[in-house]
Every structure is written in structure tokens, then in C-alpha cells.
C-alpha atoms as a PDB file:
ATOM      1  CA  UNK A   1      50.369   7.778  -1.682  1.00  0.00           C
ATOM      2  CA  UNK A   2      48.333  10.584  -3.131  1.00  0.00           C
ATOM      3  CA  UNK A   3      46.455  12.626  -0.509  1.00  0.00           C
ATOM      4  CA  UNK A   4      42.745  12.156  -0.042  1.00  0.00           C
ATOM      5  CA  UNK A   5      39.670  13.859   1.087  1.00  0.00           C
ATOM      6  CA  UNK A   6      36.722  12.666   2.882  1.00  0.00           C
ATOM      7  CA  UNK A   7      33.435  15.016   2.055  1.00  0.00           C
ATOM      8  CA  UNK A   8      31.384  13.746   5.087  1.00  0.00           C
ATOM      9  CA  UNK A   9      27.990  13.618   4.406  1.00  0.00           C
ATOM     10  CA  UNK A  10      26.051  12.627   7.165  1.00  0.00           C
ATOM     11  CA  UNK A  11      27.963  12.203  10.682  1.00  0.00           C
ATOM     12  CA  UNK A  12      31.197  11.009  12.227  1.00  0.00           C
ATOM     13  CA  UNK A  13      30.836   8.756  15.231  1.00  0.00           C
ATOM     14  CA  UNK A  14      32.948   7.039  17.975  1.00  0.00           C
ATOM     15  CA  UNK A  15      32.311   3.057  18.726  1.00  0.00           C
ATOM     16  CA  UNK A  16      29.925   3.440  21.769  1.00  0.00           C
ATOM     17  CA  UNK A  17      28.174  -0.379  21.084  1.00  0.00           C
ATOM     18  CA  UNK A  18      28.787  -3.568  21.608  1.00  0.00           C
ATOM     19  CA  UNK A  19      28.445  -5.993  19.051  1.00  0.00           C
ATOM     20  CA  UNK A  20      25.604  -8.195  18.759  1.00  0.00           C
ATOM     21  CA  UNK A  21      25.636 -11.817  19.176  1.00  0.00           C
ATOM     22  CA  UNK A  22      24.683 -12.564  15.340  1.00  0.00           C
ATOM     23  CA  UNK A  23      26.637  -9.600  13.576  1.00  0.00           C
ATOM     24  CA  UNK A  24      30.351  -9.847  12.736  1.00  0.00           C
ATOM     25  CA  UNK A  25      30.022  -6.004  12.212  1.00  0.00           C
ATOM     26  CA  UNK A  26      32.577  -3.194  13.786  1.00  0.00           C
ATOM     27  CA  UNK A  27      30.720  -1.364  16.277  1.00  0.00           C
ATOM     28  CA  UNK A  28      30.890   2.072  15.045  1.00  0.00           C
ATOM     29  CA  UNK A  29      29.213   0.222  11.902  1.00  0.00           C
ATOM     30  CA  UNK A  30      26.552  -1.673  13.961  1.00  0.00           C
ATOM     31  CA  UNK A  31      25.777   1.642  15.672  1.00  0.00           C
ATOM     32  CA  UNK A  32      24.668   2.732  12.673  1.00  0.00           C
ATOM     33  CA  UNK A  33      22.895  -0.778  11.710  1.00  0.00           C
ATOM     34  CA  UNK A  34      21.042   0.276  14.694  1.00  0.00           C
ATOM     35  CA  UNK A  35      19.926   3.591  13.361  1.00  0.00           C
ATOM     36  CA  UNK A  36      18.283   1.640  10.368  1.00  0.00           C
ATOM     37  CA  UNK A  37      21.296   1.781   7.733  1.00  0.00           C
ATOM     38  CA  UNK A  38      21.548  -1.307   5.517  1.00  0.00           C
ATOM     39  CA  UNK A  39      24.869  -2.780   5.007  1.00  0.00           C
ATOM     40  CA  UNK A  40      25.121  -4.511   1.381  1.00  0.00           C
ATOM     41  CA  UNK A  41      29.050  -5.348   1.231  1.00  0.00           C
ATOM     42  CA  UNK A  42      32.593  -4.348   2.655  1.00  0.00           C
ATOM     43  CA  UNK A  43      34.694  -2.753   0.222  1.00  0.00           C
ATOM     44  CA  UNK A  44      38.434  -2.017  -0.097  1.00  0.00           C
ATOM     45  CA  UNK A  45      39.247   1.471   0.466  1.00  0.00           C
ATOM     46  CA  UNK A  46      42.615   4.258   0.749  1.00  0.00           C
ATOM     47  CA  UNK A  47      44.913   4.557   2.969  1.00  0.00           C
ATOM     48  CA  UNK A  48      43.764   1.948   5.964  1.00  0.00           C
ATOM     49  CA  UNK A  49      40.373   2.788   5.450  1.00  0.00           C
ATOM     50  CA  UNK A  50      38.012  -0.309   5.361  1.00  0.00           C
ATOM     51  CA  UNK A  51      35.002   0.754   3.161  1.00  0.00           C
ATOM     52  CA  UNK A  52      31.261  -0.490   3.542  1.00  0.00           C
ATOM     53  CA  UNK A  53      28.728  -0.145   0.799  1.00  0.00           C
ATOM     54  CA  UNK A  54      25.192   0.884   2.285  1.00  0.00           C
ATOM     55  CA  UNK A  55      21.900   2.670   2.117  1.00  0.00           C
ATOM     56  CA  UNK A  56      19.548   4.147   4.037  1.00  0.00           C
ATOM     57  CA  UNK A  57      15.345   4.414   2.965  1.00  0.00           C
ATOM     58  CA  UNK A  58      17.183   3.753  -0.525  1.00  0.00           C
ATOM     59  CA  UNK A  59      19.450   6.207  -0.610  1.00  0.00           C
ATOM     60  CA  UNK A  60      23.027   4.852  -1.536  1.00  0.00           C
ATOM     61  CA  UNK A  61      25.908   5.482   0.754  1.00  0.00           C
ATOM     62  CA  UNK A  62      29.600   4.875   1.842  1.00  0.00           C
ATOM     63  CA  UNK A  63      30.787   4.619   4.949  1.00  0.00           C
ATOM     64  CA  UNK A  64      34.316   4.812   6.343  1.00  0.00           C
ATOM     65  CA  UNK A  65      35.451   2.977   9.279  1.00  0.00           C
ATOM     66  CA  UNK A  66      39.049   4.235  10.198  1.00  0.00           C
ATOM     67  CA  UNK A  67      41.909   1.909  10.816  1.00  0.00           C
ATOM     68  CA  UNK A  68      41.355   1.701  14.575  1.00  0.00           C
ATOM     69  CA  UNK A  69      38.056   0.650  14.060  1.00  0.00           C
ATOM     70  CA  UNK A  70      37.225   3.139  16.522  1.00  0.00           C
ATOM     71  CA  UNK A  71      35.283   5.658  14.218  1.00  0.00           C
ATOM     72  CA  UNK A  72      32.892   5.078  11.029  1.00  0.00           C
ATOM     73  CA  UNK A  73      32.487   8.439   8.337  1.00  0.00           C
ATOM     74  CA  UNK A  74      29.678   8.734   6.123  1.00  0.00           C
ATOM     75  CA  UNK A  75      30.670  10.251   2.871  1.00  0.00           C
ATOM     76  CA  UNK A  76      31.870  10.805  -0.540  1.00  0.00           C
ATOM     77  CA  UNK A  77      35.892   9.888  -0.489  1.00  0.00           C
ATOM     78  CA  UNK A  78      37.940  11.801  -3.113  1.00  0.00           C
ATOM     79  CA  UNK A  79      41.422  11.689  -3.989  1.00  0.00           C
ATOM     80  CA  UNK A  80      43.703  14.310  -4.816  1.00  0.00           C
ATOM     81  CA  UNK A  81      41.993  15.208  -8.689  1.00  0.00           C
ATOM     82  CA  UNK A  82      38.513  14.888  -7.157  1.00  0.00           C
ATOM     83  CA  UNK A  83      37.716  11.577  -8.339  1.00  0.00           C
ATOM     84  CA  UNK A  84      35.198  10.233  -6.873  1.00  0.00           C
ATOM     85  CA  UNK A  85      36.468   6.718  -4.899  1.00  0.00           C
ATOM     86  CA  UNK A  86      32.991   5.710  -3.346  1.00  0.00           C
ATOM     87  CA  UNK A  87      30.884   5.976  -6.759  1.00  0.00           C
ATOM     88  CA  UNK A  88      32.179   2.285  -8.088  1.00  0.00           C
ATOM     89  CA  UNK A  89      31.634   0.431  -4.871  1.00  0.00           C
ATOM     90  CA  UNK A  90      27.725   1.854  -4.326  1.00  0.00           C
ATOM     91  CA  UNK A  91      26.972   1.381  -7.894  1.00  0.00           C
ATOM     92  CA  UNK A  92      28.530  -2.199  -7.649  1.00  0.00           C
ATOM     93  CA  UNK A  93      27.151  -3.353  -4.713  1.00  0.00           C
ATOM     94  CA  UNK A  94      24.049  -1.079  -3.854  1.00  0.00           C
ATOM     95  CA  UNK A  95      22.683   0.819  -7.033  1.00  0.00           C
ATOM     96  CA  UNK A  96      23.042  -2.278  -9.186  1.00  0.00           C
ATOM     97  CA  UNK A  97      21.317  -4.768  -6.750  1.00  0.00           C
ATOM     98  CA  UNK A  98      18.817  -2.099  -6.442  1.00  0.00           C
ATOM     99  CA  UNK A  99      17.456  -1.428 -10.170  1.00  0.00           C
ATOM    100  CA  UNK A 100      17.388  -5.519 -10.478  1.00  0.00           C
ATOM    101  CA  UNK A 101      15.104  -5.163  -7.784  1.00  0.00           C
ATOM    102  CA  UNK A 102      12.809  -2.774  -9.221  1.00  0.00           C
ATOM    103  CA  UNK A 103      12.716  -4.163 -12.184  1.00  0.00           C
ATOM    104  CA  UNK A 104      11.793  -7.306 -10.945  1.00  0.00           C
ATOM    105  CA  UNK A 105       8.827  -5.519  -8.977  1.00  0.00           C
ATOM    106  CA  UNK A 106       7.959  -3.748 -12.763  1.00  0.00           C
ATOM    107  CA  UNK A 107       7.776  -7.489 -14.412  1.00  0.00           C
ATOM    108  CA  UNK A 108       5.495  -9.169 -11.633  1.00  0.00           C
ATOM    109  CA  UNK A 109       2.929  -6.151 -11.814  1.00  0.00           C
ATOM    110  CA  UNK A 110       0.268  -6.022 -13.324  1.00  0.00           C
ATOM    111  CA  UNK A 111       0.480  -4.538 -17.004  1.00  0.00           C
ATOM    112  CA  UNK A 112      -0.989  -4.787 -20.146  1.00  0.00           C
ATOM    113  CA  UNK A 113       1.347  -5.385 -23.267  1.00  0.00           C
ATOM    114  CA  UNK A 114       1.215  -2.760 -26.551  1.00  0.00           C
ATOM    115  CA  UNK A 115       4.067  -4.172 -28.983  1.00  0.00           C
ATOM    116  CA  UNK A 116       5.802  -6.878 -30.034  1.00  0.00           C
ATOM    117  CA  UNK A 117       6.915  -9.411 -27.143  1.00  0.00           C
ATOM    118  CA  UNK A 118      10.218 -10.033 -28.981  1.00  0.00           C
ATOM    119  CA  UNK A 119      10.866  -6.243 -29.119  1.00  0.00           C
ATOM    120  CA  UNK A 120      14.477  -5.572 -28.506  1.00  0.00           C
ATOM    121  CA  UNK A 121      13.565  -3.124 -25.854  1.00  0.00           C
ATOM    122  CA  UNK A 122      11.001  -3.121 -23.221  1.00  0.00           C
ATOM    123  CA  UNK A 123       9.483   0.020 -21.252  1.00  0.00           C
ATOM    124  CA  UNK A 124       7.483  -0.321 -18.299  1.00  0.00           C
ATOM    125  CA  UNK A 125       5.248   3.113 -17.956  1.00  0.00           C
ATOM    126  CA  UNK A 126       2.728   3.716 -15.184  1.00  0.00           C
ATOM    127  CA  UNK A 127      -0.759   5.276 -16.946  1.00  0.00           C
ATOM    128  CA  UNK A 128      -3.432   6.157 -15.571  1.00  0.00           C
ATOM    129  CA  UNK A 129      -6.603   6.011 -17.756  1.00  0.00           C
ATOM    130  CA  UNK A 130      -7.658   9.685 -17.337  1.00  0.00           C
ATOM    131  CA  UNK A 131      -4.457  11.169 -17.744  1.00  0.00           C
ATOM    132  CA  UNK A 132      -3.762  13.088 -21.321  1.00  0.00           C
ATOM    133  CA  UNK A 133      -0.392  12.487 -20.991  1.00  0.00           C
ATOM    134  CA  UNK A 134      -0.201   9.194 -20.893  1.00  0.00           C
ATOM    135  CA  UNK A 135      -2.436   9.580 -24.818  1.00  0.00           C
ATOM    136  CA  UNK A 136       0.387  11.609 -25.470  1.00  0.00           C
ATOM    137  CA  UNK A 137       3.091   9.080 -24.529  1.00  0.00           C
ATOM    138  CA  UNK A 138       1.094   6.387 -26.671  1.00  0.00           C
ATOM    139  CA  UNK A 139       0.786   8.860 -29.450  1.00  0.00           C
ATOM    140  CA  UNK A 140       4.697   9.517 -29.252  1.00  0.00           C
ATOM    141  CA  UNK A 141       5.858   6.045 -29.261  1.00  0.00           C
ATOM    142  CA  UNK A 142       3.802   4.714 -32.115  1.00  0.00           C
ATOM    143  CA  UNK A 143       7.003   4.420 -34.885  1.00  0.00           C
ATOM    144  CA  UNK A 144       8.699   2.502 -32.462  1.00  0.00           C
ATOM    145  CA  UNK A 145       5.861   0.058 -31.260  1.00  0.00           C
ATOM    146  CA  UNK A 146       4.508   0.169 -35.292  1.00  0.00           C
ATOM    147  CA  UNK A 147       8.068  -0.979 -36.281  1.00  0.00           C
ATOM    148  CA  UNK A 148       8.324  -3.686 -33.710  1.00  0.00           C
ATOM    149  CA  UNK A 149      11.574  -2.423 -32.243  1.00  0.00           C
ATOM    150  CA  UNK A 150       9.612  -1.150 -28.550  1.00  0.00           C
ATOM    151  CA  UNK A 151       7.101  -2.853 -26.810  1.00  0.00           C
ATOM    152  CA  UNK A 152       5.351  -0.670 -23.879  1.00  0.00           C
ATOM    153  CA  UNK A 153       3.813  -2.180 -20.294  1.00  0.00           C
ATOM    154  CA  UNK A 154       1.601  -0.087 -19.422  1.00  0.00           C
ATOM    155  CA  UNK A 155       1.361  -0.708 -15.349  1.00  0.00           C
ATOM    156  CA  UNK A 156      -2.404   0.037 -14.939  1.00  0.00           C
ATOM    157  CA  UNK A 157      -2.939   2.430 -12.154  1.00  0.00           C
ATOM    158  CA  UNK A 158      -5.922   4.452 -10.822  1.00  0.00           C
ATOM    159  CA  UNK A 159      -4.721   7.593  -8.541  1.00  0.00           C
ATOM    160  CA  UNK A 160      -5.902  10.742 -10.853  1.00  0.00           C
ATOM    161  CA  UNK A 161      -9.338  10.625 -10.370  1.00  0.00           C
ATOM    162  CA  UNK A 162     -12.238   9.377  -8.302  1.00  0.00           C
ATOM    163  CA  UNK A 163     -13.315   6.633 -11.212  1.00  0.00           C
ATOM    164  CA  UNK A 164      -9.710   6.391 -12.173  1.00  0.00           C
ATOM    165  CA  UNK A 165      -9.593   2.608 -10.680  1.00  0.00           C
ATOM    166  CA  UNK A 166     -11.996   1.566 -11.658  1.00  0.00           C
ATOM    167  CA  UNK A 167     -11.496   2.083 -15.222  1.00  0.00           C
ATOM    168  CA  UNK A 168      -7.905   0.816 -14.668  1.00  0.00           C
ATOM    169  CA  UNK A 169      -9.337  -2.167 -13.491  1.00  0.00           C
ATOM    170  CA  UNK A 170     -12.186  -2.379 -16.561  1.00  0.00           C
ATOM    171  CA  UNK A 171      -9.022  -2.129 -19.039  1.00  0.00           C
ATOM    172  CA  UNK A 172      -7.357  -4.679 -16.992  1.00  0.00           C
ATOM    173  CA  UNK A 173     -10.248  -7.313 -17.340  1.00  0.00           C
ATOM    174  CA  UNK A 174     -11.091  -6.904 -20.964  1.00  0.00           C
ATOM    175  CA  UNK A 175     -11.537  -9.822 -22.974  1.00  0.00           C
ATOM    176  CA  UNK A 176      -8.362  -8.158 -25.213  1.00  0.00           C
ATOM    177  CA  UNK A 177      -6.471  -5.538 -22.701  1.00  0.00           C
ATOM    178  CA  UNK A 178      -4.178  -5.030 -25.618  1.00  0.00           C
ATOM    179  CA  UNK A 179      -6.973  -3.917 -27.858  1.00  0.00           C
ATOM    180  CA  UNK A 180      -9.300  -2.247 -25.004  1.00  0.00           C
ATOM    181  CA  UNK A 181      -6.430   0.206 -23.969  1.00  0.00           C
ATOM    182  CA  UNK A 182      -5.405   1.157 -27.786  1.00  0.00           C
ATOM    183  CA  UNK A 183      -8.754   1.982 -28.388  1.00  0.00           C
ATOM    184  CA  UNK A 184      -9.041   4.039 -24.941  1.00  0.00           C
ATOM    185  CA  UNK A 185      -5.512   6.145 -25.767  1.00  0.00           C
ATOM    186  CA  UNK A 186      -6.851   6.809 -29.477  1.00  0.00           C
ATOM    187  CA  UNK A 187     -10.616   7.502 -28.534  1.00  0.00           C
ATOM    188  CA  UNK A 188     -10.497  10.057 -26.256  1.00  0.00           C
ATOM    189  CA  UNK A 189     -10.297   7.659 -23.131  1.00  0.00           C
ATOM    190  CA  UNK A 190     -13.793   5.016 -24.103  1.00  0.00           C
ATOM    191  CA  UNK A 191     -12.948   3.262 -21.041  1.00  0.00           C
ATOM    192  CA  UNK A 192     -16.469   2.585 -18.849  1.00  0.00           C
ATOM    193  CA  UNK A 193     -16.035   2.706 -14.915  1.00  0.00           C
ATOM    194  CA  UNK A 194     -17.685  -0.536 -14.456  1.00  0.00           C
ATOM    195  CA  UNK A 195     -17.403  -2.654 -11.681  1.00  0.00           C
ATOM    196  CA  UNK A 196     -15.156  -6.079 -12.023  1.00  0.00           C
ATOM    197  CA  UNK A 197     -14.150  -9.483 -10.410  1.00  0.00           C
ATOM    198  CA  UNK A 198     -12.533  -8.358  -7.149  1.00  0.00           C
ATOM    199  CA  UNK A 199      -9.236 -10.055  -8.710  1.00  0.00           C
ATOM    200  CA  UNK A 200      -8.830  -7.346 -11.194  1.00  0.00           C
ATOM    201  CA  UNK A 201      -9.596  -5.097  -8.962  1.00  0.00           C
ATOM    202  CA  UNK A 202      -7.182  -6.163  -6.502  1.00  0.00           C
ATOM    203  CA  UNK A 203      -4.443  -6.329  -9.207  1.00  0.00           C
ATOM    204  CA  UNK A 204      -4.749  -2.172  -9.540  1.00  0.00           C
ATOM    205  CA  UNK A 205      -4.723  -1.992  -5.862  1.00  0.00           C
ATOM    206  CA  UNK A 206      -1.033  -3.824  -6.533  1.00  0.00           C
ATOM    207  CA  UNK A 207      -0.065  -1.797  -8.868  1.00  0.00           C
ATOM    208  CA  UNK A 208      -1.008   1.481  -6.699  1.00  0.00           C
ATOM    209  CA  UNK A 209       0.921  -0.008  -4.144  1.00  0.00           C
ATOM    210  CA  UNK A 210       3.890  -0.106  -6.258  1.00  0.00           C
ATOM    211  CA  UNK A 211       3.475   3.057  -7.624  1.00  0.00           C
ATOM    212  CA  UNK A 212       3.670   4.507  -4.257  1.00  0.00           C
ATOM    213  CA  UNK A 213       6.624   2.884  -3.056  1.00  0.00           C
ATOM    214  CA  UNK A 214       8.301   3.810  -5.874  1.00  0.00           C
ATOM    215  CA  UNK A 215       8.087   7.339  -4.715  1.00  0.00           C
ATOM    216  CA  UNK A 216       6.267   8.233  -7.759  1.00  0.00           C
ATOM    217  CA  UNK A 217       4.165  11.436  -8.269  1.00  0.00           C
ATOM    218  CA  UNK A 218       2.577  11.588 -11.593  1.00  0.00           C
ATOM    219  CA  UNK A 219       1.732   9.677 -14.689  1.00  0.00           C
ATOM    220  CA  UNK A 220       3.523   8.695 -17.157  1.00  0.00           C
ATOM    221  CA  UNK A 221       6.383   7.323 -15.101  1.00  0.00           C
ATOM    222  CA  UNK A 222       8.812   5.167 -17.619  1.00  0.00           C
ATOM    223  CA  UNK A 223      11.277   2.962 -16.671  1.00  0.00           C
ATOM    224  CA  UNK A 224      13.666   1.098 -18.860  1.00  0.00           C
ATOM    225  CA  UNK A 225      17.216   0.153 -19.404  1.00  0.00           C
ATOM    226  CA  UNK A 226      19.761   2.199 -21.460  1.00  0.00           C
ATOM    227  CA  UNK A 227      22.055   1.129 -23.478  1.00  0.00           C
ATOM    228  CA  UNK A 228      24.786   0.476 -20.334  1.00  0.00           C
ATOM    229  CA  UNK A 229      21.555  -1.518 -18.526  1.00  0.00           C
ATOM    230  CA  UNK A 230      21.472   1.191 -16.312  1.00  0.00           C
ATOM    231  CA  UNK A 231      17.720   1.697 -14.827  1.00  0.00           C
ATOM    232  CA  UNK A 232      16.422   4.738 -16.519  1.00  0.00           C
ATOM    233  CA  UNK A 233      13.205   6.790 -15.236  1.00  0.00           C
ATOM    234  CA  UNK A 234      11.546   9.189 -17.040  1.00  0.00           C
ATOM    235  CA  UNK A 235       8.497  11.501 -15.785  1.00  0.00           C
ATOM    236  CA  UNK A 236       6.129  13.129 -18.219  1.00  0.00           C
ATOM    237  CA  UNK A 237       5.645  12.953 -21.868  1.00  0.00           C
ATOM    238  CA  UNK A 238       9.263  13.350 -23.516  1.00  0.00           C
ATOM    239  CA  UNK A 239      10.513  15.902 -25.577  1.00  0.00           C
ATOM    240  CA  UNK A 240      11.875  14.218 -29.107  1.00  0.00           C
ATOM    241  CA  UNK A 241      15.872  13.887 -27.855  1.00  0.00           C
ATOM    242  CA  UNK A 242      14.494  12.284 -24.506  1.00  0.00           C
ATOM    243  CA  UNK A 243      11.881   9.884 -26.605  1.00  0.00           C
ATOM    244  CA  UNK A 244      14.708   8.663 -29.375  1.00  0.00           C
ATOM    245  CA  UNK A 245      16.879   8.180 -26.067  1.00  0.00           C
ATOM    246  CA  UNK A 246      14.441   5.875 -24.372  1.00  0.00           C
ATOM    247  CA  UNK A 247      13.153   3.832 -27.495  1.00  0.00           C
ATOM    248  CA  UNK A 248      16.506   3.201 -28.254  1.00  0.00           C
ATOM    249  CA  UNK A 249      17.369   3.866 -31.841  1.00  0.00           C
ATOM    250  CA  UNK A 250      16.512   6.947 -34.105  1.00  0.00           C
ATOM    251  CA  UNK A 251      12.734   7.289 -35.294  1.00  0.00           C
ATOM    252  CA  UNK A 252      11.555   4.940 -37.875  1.00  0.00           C
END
């Protein structure tokens, strides 16, 4: 058997609990249960290794419990090349669950369609009415959306400026969002900060939420899935290579 290396990443610790009732768990591996990691699945791993795919505040990670079951490593396991044995199992079990999840979370928001429903690709992007470069992303994306090969959610938030929800929200409740938000990205931002039915409202306080526990910072924030259905996030307005990557085919 080739030789192999174990980068440990976070800590290396000796079984010091005792199972709970309810958890089949080791207990170096429900120690760390108990510090708040999240176990997703058991993996096969090297050289009497038993492998567990887990994460911790979202971050993936793979942890080691050695043959004995006395001790549990937290790390990146290599083999002799420097492949990298753990990256399979966490995007298996823990990165893939993960980006169904937020997409999920991106459909049920709130959002307000620009494009043809039966595009072949969709991009949810967070925009904030007063921010220019969200305009800019609209601007950019136009072939695409004109062409009918991209259609854009824009998740309504309000975070930029004092009024910034409640234009959000006046976009939101338009008679024709669609129409009301095309006019506000290619008017110089016409949107009135008016008050509206506490529904609406609510529905930006949603998609604030969401925004936030994201761990977003700015606007435009772009999700969608590449070509492997990877989750893809970009910040910003793109530069042309990053655009052409994200809408999927070359510019109309």
C-alpha cells in the first residue's frame, strides 16, 4: 500500500466521552458532535482509517477516526502524489447537499423575474435598488436575457441605504415587477420610497435575512450553476470572460 499523509487541520483528540443514548457515533467523533460539528455520512478511507464527512458553521471537513477507534483527526488526507483523498467524499456528501440547499433557499425568496421562464439557464442575483452596480449587471446581461437564453432573479434586497427597503419593497409590489424594475435599472433608479402592504414589506425583510446568512457583503451577489451543476457565486459586476462564463454560452 502506498504511503499516506494526514495534513491535520484542526486538532487530534483521544476518546474522553461516552456515547449518548441516541447516537451510534465513536466517541472521539461524538466529542466533537459535542463541540457543534455536523456529521453528514461515514466514508471509506486508507489504510484502517474509517472516514466521516462533516462541517462545521458550513465549512466542509473530514475527519479521521483511527483503527482503534481511540482517536479522531481533522484534516486533508493525501497519498503519496499529493492527491487529495478527502475532496470526493466532502463534495459528495457535504458540498453537494449543501448548494441544493441554497439553492432551494434562492427559489423560495422573494425575486422578481427579467427573461424568459424557459431560459436554459437561470441566475439568482441579490440587487439592491440604489446600487449602480447592480444597473451595470442589468446593462451587461442584456444579449443574453434579449436572446432568451438567461433569465435573471433579481432577489430584492434593501441594505445600501436608509430608503433602500423601502424601494425594494415598492418594486416588489408593482402592479408589473418585471416592468417596474427594467424601467428603474434603465432610468437612473425611478423607483419611489413609498410605503406598502406590510406583506411586501415583510417579503424584503426575507430576503435580507437570506442575504445575511448567506454571508454576503455587497450587491450584486450571483449565484448559478455551471456547466458541471456546481453552485457558482459571483460578487460584483463581471469582467467580459467572467460574464460569458456565467450566462453560459458566448455573447449573442
Amino acid at each position: 500500500m502506498r504511503p499516506l499523509t494526514l495534513t491535520i487541520g484542526l486538532l487530534s483528540l483521544t476518546a474522553a466521552t461516552t456515547l449518548s443514548a441516541d447516537t451510534s457515533w465513536p466517541a472521539p467523533i461524538q466529542a466533537l458532535v459535542e463541540e457543534g460539528l455536523e456529521i453528514h455520512a461515514r466514508f471509506e478511507a486508507p489504510s484502517g482509517l474509517a472516514g466521516f464527512a462533516a462541517s462545521h458553521q458550513g465549512r466542509a471537513m473530514a475527519v479521521y477516526l483511527t483503527q482503534d477507534g481511540e482517536h479522531a483527526l481533522v484534516g486533508t488526507l493525501l497519498d503519496a502524489e499529493g492527491n487529495d483523498l478527502s475532496a470526493a467524499p466532502l463534495d459528495e456528501h457535504v458540498r453537494s447537499a449543501q448548494e441544493a440547499e441554497v439553492w432551494q433557499e434562492l427559489e423560495q425568496s422573494h425575486w422578481i423575474a427579467d427573461g424568459d421562464p424557459d431560459a436554459e439557464r437561470i441566475l439568482y442575483t441579490f440587487t439592491d435598488p440604489n446600487c449602480p452596480y447592480c444597473a451595470r449587471f442589468h446593462e451587461q446581461s442584456r444579449p443574453w436575457v434579449d436572446a432568451g437564453r438567461v433569465q435573471l432573479r433579481h432577489i430584492m434586497v434593501g441594505i445600501l441605504k436608509s430608503d433602500s427597503p423601502a424601494k425594494a419593497a415598492a418594486l416588489l409590489g408593482a402592479d408589473d415587477p418585471s416592468s417596474a424594475l427594467q424601467a428603474h435599472q434603465t432610468e437612473e433608479r425611478v423607483a419611489e420610497a413609498r410605503a406598502q402592504p406590510r406583506e411586501i414589506e415583510e417579503r424584503v425583510r426575507a430576503n435580507n435575512q437570506l442575504f445575511e446568512s448567506l454571508g454576503l457583503m455587497a450587491t450584486p451577489t450571483t449565484y448559478y450553476r455551471g456547466d458541471d451543476g456546481r453552485l457558482e457565486q459571483v460578487q460584483g459586476a463581471p469582467q467580459e470572460a467572467r460574464l460569458i462564463e456565467m450566462m453560459g454560452s458566448p455573447r449573442p
